[in-house]
C-alpha atoms as a PDB file:
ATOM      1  CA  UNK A   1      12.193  22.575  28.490  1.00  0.00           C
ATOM      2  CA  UNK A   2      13.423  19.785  26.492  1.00  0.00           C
ATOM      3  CA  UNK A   3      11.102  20.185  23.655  1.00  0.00           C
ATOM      4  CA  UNK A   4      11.789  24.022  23.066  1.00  0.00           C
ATOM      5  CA  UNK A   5      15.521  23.062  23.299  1.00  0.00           C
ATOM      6  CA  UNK A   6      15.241  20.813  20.400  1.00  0.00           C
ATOM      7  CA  UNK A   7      13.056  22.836  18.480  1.00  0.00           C
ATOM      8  CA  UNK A   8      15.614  25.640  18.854  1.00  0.00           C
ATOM      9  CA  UNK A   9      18.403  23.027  17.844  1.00  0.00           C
ATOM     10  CA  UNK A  10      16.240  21.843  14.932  1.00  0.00           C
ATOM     11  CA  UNK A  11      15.794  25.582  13.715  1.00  0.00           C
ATOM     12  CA  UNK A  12      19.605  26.419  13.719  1.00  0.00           C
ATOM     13  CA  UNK A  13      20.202  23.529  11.574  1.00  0.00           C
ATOM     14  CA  UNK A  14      17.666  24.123   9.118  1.00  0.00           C
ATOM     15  CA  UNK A  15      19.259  27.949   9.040  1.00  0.00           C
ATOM     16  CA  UNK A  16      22.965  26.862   8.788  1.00  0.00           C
ATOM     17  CA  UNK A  17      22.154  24.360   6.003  1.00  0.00           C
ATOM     18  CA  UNK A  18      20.534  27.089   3.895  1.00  0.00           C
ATOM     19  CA  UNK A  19      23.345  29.321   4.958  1.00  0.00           C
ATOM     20  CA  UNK A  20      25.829  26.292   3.409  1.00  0.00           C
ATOM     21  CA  UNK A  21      23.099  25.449   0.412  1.00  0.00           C
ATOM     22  CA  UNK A  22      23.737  29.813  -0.298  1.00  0.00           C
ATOM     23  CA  UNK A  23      27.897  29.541  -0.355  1.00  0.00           C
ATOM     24  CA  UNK A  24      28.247  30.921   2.787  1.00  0.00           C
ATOM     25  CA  UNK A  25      26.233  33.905   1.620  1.00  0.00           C
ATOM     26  CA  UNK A  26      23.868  35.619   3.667  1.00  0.00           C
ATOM     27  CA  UNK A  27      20.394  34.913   2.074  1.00  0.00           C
ATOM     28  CA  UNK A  28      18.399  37.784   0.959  1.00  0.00           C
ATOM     29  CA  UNK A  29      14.852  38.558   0.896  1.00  0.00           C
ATOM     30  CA  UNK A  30      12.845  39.514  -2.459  1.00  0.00           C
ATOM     31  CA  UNK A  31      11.520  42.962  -3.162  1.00  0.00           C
ATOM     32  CA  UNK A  32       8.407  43.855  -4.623  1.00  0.00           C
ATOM     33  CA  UNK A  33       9.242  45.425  -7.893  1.00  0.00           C
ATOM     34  CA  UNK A  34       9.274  48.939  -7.530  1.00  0.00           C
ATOM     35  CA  UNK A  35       6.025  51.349  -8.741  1.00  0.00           C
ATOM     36  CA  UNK A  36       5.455  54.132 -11.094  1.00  0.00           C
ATOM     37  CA  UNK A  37       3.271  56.495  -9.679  1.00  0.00           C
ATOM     38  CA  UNK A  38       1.693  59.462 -11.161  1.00  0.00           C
ATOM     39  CA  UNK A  39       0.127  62.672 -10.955  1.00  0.00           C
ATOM     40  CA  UNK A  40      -3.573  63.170 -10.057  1.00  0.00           C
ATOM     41  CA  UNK A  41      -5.261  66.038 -11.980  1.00  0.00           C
ATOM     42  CA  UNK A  42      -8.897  66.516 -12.796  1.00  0.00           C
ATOM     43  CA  UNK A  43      -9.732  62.900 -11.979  1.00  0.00           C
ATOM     44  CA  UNK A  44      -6.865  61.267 -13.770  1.00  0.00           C
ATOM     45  CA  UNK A  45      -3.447  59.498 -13.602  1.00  0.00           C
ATOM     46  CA  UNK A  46      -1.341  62.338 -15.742  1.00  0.00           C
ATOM     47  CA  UNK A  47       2.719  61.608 -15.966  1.00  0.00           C
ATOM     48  CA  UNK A  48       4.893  65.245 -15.879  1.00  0.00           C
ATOM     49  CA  UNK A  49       5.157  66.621 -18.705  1.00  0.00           C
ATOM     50  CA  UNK A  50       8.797  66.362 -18.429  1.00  0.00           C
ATOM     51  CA  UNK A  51       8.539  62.779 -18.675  1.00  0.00           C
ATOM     52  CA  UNK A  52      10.878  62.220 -15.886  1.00  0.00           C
ATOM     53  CA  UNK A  53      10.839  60.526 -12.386  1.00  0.00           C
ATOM     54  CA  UNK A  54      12.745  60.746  -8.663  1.00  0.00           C
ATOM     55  CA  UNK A  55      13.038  57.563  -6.900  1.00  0.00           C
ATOM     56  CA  UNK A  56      11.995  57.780  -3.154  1.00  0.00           C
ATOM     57  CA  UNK A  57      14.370  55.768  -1.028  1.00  0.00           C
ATOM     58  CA  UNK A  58      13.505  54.597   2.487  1.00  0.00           C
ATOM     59  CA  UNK A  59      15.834  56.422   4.872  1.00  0.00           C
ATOM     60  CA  UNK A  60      15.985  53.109   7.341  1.00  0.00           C
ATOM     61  CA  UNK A  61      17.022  50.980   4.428  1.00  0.00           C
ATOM     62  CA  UNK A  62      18.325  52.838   1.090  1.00  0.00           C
ATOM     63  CA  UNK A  63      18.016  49.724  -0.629  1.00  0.00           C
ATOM     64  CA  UNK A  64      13.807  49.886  -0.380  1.00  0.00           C
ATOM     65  CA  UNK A  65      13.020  51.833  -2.846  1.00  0.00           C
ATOM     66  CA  UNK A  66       9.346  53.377  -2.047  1.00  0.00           C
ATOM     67  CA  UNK A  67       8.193  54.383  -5.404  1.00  0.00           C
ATOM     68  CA  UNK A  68       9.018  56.595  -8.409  1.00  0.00           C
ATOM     69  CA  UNK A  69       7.463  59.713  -8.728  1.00  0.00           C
ATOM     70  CA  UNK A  70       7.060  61.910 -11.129  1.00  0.00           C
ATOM     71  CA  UNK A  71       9.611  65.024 -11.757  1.00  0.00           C
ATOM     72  CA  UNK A  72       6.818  67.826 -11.706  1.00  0.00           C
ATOM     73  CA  UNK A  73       7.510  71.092 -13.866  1.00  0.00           C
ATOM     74  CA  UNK A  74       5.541  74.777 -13.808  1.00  0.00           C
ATOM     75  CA  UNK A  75       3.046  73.421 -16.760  1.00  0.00           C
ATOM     76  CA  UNK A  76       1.917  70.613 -14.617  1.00  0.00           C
ATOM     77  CA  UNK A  77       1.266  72.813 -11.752  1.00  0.00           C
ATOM     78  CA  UNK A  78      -0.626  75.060 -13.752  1.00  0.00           C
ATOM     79  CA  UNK A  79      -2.892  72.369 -15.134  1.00  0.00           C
ATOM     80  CA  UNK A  80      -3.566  71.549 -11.035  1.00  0.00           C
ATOM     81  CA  UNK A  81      -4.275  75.070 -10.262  1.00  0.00           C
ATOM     82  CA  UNK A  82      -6.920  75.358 -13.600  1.00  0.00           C
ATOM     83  CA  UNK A  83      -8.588  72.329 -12.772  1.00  0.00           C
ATOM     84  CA  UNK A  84      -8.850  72.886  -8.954  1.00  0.00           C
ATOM     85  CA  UNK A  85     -10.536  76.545 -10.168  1.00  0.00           C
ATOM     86  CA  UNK A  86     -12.717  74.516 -12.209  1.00  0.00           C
ATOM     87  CA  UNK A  87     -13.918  71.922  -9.281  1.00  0.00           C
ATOM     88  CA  UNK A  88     -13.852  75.085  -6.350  1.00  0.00           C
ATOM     89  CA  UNK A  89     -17.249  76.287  -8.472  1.00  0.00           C
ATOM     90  CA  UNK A  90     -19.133  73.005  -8.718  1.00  0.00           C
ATOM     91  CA  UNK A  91     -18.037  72.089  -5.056  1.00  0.00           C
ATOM     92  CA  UNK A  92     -19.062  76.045  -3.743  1.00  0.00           C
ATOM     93  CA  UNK A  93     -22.387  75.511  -5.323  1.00  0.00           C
ATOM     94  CA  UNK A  94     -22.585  71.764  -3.420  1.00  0.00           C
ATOM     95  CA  UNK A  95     -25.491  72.188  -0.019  1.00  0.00           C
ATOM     96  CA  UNK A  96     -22.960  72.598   3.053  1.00  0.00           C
ATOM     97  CA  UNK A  97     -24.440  68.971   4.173  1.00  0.00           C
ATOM     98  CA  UNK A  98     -23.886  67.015   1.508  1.00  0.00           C
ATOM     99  CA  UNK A  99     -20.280  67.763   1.065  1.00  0.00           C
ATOM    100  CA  UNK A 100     -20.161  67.211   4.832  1.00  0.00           C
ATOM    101  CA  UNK A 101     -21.536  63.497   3.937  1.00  0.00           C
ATOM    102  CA  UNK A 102     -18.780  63.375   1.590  1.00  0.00           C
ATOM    103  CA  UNK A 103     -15.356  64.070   4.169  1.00  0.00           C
ATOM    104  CA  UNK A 104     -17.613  61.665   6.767  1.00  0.00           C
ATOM    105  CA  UNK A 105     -16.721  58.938   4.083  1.00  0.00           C
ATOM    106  CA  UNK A 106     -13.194  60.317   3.803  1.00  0.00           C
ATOM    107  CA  UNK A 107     -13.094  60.181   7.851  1.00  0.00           C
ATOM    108  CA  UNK A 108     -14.592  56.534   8.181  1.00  0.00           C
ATOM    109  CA  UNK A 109     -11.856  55.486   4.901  1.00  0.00           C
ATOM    110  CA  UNK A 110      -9.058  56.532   7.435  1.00  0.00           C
ATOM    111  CA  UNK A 111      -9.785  54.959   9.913  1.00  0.00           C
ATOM    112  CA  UNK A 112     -10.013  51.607   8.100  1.00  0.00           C
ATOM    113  CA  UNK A 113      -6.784  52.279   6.394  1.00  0.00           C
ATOM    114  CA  UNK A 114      -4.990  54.053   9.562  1.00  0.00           C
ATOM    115  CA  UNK A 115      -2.623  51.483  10.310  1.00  0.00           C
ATOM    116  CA  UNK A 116      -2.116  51.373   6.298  1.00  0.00           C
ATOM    117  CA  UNK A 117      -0.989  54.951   5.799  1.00  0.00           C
ATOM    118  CA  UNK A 118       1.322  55.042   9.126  1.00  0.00           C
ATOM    119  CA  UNK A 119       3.361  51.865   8.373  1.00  0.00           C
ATOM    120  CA  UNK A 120       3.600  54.067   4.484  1.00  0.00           C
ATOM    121  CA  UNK A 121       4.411  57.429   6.289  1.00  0.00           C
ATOM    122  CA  UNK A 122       7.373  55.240   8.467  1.00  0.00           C
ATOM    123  CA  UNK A 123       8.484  53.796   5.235  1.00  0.00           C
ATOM    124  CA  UNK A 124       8.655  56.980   3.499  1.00  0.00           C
ATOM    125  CA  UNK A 125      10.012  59.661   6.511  1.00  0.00           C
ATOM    126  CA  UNK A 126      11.406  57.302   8.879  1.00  0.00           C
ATOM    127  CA  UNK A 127       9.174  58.634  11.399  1.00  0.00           C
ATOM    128  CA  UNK A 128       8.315  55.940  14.019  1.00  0.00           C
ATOM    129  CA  UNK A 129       5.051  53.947  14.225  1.00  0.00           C
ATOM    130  CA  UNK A 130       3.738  56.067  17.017  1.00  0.00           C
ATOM    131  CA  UNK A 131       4.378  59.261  15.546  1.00  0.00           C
ATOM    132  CA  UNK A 132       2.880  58.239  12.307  1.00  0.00           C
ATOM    133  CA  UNK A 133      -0.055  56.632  13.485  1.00  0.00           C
ATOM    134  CA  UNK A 134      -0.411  59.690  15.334  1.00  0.00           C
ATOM    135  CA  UNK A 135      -0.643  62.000  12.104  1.00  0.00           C
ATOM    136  CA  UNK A 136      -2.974  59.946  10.681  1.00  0.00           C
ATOM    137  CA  UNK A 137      -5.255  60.182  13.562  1.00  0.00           C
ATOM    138  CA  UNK A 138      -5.101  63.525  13.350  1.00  0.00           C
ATOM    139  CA  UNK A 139      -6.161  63.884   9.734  1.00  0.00           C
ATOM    140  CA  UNK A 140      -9.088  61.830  10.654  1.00  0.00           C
ATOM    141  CA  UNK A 141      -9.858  64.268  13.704  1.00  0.00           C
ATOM    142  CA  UNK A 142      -9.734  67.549  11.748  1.00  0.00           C
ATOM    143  CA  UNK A 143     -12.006  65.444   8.489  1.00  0.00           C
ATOM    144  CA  UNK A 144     -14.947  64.713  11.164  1.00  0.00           C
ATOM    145  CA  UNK A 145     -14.295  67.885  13.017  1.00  0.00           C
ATOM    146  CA  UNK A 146     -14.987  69.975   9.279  1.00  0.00           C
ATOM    147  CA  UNK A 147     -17.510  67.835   8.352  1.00  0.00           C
ATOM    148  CA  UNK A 148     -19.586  68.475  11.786  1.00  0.00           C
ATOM    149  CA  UNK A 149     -19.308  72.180  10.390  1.00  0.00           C
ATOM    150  CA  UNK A 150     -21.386  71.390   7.421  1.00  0.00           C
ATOM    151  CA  UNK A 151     -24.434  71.494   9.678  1.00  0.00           C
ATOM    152  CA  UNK A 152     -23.400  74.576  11.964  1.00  0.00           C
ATOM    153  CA  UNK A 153     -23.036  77.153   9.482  1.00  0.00           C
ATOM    154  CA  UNK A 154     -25.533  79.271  12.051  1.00  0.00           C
ATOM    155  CA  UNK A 155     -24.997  83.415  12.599  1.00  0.00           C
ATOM    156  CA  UNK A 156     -25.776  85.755  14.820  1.00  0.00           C
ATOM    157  CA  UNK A 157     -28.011  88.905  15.387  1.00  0.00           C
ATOM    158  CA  UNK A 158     -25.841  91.684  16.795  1.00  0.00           C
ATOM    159  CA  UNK A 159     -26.800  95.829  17.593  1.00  0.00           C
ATOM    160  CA  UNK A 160     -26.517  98.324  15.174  1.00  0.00           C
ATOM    161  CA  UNK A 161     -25.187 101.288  14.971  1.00  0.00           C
ATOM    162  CA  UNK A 162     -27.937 102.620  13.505  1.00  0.00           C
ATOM    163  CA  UNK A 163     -31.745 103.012  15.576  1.00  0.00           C
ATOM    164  CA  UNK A 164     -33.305 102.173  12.184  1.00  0.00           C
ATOM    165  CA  UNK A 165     -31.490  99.326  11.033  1.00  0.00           C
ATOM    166  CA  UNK A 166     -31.415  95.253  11.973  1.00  0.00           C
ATOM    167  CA  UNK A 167     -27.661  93.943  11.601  1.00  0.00           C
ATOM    168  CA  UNK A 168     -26.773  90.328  11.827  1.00  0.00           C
ATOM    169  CA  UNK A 169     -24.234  87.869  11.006  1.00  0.00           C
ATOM    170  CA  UNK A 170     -24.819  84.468   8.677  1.00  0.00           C
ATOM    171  CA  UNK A 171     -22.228  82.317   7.367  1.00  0.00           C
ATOM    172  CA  UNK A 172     -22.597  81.641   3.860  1.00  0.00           C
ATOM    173  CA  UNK A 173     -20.836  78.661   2.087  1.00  0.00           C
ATOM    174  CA  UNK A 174     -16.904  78.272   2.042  1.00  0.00           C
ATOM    175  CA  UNK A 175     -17.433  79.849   5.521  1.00  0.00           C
ATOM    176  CA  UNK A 176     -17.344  82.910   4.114  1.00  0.00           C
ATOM    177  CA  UNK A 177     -18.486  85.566   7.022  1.00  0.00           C
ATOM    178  CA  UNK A 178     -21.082  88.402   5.638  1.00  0.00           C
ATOM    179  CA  UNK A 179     -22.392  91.298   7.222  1.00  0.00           C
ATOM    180  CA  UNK A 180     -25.923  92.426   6.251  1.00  0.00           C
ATOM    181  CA  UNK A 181     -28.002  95.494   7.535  1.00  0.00           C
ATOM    182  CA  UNK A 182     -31.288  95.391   6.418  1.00  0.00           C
ATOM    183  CA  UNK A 183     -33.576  98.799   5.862  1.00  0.00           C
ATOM    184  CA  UNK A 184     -36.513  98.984   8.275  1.00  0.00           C
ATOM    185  CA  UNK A 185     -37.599 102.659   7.065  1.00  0.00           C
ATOM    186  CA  UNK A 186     -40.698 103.031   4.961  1.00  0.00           C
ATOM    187  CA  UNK A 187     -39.066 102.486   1.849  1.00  0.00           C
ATOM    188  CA  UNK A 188     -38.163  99.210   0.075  1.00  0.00           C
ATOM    189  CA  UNK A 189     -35.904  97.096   2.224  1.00  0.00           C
ATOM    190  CA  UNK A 190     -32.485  97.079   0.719  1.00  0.00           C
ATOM    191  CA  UNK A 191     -29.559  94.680   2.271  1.00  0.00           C
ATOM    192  CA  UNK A 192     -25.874  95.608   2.547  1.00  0.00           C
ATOM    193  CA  UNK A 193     -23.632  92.896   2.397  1.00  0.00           C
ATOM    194  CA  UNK A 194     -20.280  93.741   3.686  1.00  0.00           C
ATOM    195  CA  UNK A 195     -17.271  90.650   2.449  1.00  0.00           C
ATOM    196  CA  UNK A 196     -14.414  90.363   0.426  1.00  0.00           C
ATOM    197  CA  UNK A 197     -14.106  92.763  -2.384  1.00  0.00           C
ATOM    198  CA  UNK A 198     -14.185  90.929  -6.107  1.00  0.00           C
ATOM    199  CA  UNK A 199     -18.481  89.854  -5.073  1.00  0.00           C
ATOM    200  CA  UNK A 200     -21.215  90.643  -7.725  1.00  0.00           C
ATOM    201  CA  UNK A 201     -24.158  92.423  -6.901  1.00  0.00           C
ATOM    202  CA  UNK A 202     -27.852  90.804  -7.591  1.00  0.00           C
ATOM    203  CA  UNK A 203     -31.030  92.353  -7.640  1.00  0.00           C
ATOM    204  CA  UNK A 204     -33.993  91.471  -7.638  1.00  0.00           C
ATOM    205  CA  UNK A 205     -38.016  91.147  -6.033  1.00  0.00           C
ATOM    206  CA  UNK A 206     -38.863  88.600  -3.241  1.00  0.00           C
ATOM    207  CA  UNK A 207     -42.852  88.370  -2.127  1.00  0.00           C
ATOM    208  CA  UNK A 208     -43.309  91.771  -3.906  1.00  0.00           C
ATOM    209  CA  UNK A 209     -40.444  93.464  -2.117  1.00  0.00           C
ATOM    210  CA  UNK A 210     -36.692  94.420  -3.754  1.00  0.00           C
ATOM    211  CA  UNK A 211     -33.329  93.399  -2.636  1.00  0.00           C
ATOM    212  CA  UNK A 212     -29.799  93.851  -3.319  1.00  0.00           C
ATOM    213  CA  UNK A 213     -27.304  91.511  -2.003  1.00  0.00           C
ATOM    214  CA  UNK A 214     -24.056  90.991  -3.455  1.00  0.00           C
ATOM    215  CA  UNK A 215     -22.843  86.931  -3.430  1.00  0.00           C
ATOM    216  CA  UNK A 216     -19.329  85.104  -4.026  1.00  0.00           C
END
């Protein structure tokens, strides 16, 4: 016991001579200089247009100041909304599997990072550790969970109403649900794609037959 006892006694000198070295002031501990961040649109850093920022303050300590953010306005949300139109195309048009590779990466960079973005979140909400570290860990459930789903986009056959006509169901990228009913008659087989409204029709001649199908 005697060594801990003196290595207490040493430790409360050392404190009250820096306490003395301070003028009796309570010493305080440095911040990290506080960061600018910025908007991310179409694969850049953009500031508002307004060219203002809100400071985000640390509920638990108002002094920690998280980062400044920038003051958003309409015209910067429309620029978001015209380049996320502009991706939704290219990333439609992207196999099912290969954007499923893509959240697998975003799924294995959470988990890395998980203890990372809770100790943010805390810093940020106030929520506690075990709350935060719970959101994350949900975020990383529902990334794997959607990115399974890139190799189950399977349908079904179901009966139709119809004694001359095969129905079934097949999910079609952006999990879009479409209805077809396919012609067995004598005649050229037609399909009948039943979705949202707003689709274009395409026509067309596969292996010598015609089709009509109408696609997103």
């Amino acid at each position: 016991m005697a060594p801990a006892r003196n290595a207490l006694l040493k430790n409360a000198k050392s404190v009250k001579t820096n306490h003395q070295q301070n003028g009796g002031s309570v010493p305080q501990a440095r911040r990290p200089a506080v960061k600018t961040y910025h908007n991310y649109i179409n694969g850049e850093w953009r500031p508002s247009a307004s060219g203002e920022t809100f400071e985000n303050l640390n509920p638990a300590d108002t002094r920690d100041v998280v980062g400044r953010f920038p003051l958003s306005t309409a015209e910067d949300i429309g620029h978001a909304v015209a380049a996320a139109r502009a991706a939704a195309d290219k990333w439609r048009r992207t196999p099912a599997p290969r954007r499923a590779e893509i959240l697998f990466r975003l799924g294995e960079l959470l988990m890395r990072r998980k203890e990372d973005y809770a100790r943010a979140m805390t810093r940020e909400m106030g929520k506690v550790l075990k709350e935060t570290g719970g959101d994350v860990q949900e975020a990383i459930d529902c990334t794997f969970y959607t990115a399974g789903e890139g190799r189950r986009l399977h349908g079904f056959t179901t009966p139709a109403e119809m004694p001359d006509k095969f129905a079934m169901c097949a999910a079609a990228r952006w999990f879009v649900r479409l209805d077809y009913a396919v012609e067995l008659s004598d005649g050229d087989p037609v399909m009948e794609i039943n979705s949202r409204p707003g689709l274009r029709q395409h026509r067309g001649h596969q292996a010598g037959r015609r089709y009509s199908a109408f696609v997103p």
